[in-house]
Protein backbone atom coordinates (compact mmCIF):
# COMPACT_ATOMS: atom_id res chain seq x y z
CA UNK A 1 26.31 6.56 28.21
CA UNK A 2 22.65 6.59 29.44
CA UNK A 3 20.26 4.18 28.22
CA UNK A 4 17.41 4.71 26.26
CA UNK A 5 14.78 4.56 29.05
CA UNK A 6 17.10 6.31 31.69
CA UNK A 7 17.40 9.34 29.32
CA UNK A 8 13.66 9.35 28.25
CA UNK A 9 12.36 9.88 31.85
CA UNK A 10 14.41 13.34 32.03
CA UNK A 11 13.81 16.42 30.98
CA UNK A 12 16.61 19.06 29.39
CA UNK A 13 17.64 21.32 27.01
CA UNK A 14 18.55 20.92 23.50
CA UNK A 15 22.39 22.04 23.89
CA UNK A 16 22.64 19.73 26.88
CA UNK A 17 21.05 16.26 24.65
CA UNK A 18 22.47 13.31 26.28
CA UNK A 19 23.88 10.61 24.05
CA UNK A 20 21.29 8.34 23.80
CA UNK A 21 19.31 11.29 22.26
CA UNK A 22 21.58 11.81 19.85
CA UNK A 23 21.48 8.78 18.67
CA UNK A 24 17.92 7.74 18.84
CA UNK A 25 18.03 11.11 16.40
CA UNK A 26 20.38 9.92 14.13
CA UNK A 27 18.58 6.13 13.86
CA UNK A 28 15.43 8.34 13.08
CA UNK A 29 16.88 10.00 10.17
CA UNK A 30 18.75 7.18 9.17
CA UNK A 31 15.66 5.18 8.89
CA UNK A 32 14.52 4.14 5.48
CA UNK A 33 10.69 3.72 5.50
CA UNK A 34 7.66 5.75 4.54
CA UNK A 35 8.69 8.94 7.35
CA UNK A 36 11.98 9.40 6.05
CA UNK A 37 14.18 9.14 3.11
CA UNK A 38 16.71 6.71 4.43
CA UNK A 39 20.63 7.21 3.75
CA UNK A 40 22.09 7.97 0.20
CA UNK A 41 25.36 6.76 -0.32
CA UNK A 42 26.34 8.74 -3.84
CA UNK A 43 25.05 12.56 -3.36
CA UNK A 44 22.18 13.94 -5.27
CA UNK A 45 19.90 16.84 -5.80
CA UNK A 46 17.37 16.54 -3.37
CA UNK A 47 13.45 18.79 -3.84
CA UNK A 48 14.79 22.40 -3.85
CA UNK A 49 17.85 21.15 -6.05
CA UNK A 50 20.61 21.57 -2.83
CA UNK A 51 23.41 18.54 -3.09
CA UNK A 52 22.56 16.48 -0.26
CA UNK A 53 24.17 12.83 0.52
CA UNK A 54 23.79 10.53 3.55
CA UNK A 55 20.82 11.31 5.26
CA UNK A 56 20.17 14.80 4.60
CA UNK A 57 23.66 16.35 4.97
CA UNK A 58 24.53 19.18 2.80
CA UNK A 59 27.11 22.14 2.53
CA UNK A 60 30.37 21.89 2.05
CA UNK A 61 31.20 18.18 3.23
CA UNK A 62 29.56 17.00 -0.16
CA UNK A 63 31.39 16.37 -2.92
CA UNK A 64 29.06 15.72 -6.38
CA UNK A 65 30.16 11.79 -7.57
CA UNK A 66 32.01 10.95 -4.76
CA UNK A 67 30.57 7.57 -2.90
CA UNK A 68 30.41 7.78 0.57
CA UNK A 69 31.17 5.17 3.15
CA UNK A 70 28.51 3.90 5.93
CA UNK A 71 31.35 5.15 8.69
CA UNK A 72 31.58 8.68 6.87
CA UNK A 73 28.06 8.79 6.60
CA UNK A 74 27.44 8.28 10.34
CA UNK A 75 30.27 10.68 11.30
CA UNK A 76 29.16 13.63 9.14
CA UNK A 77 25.91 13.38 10.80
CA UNK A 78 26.87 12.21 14.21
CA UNK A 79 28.64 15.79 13.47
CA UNK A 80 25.81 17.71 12.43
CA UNK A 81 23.60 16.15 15.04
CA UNK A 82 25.80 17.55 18.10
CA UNK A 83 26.16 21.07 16.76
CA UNK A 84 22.52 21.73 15.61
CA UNK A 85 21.22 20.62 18.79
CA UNK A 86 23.80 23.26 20.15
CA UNK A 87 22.57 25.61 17.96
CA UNK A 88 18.84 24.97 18.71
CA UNK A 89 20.23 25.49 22.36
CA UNK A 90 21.30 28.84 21.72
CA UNK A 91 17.69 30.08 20.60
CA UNK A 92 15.36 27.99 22.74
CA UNK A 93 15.78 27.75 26.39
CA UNK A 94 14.23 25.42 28.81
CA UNK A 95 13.92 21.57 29.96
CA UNK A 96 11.78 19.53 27.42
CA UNK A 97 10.84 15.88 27.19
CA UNK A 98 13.30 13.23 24.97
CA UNK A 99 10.71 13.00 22.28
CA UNK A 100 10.07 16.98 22.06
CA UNK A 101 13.92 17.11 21.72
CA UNK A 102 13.93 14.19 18.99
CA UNK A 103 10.96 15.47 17.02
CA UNK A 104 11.91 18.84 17.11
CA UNK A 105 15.58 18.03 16.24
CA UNK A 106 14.64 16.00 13.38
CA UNK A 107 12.69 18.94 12.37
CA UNK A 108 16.41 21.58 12.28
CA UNK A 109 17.81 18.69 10.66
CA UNK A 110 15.47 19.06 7.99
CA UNK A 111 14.84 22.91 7.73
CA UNK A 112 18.35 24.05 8.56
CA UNK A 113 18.81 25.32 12.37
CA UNK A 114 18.64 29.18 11.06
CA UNK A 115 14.85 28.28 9.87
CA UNK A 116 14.27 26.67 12.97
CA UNK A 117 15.58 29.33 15.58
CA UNK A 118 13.64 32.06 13.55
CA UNK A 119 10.30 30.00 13.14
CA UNK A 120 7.32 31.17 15.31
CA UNK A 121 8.05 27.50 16.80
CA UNK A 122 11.02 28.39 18.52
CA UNK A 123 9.26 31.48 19.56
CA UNK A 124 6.19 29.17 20.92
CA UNK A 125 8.38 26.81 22.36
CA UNK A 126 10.32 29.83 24.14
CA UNK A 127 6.65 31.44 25.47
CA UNK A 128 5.88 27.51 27.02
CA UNK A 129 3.58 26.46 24.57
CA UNK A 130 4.88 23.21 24.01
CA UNK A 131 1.99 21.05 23.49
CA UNK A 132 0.02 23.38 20.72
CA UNK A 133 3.41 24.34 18.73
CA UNK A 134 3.70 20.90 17.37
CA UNK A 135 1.11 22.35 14.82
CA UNK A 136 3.90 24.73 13.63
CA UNK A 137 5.48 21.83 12.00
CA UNK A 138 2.61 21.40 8.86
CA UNK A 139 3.57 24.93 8.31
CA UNK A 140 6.98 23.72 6.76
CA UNK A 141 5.37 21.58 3.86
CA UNK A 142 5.97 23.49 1.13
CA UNK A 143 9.15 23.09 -1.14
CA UNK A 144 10.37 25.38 -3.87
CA UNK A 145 9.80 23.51 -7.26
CA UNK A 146 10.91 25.43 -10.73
CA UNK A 147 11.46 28.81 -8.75
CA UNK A 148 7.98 28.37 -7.36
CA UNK A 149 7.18 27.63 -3.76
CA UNK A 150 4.54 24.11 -3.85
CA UNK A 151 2.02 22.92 -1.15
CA UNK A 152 3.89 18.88 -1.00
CA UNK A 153 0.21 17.73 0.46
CA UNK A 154 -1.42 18.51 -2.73
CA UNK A 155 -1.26 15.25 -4.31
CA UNK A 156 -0.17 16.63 -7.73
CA UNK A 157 3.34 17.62 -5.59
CA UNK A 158 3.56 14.87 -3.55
CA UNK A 159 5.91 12.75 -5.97
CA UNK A 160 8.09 15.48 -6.36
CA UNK A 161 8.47 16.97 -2.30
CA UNK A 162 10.03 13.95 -1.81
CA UNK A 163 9.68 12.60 2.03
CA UNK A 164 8.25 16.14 3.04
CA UNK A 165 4.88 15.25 4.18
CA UNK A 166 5.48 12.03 6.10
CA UNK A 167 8.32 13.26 7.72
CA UNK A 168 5.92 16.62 9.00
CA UNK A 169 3.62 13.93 9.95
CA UNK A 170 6.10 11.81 11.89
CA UNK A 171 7.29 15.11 13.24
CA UNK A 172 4.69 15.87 15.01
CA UNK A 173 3.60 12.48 16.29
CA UNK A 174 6.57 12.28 17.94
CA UNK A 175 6.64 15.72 19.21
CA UNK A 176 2.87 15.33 21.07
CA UNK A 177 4.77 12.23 22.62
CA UNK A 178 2.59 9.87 19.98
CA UNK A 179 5.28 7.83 18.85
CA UNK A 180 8.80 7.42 20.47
């Protein structure tokens, strides 16, 4: 496997991620500070009422009341990881920088890669316009609250979005190559 540093001085495409990307991606969404929402071991309903356990994983995989261990945590989303940056692959082309691939991989994780691929982003990122489409990101700060879709930076939302707006923020830090 390629360290850290090795990988980060490459460029390539989502669908071909090295390793070390992978899991710099999954210690990023694992994390359990103000950016992100950190790891739940005992699934709950997260903002927009989907059942989501570990750190962010939905669909099928969870079960409501079961408790989940650290090592089934990590290998439903080492599993995720791997296939939505194959996804990604399939609608964005190109070579890109390790933190455009982690920021914007955190991003699918978030959104769902079906939001991503059809998002003017992917459509930016496809045209070359990878510095400006980090903007794109704010664009995905709203969350549907009581059938209603709500701006998360208004501070009478914030408490309820969740993680939204610092992740968005620490999205697109680390997609203008701000933070690693």
């Amino acid at each position: 496997m390629a360290d850290h540093s090795e990988a980060k001085g490459r460029k390539f495409g989502f669908a071909a991620a090295p390793a070390a990307l992978v899991l710099a991606l999954l210690a990023a969404l694992g994390q359990d500070d103000s950016a992100h929402e950190g790891r739940k071991f005992i699934p709950y309903r997260d903002s927009g009422g989907i059942w989501t356990v570990c750190a962010g994983i939905t669909g099928s995989a969870v079960i409501p009341g079961k408790r989940y261990t650290p090592d089934e945590c990590t290998r439903l989303e080492a599993e995720y990881v791997q296939a939505m940056l194959r996804n990604m692959g399939h609608c964005v082309r190109g070579e890109f920088q390790f933190h455009e691939v982690k920021a914007w991989g955190h991003f699918a994780y978030n959104v769902g890669t079906g939001a991503f691929c059809s998002s003017t982003a992917a459509k930016r990122l496809n045209a070359g316009e990878r510095e400006a489409v980090c903007s794109e990101i704010w664009r995905f700060r709203y969350v549907r609250i009581g059938g209603v879709k709500r701006d998360c930076a208004l501070p009478e939302w914030k408490e309820k979005c969740g993680g939204i707006i610092p992740r968005r923020q620490w999205e697109m830090a680390t997609c203008r190559g701000q933070l690693q």
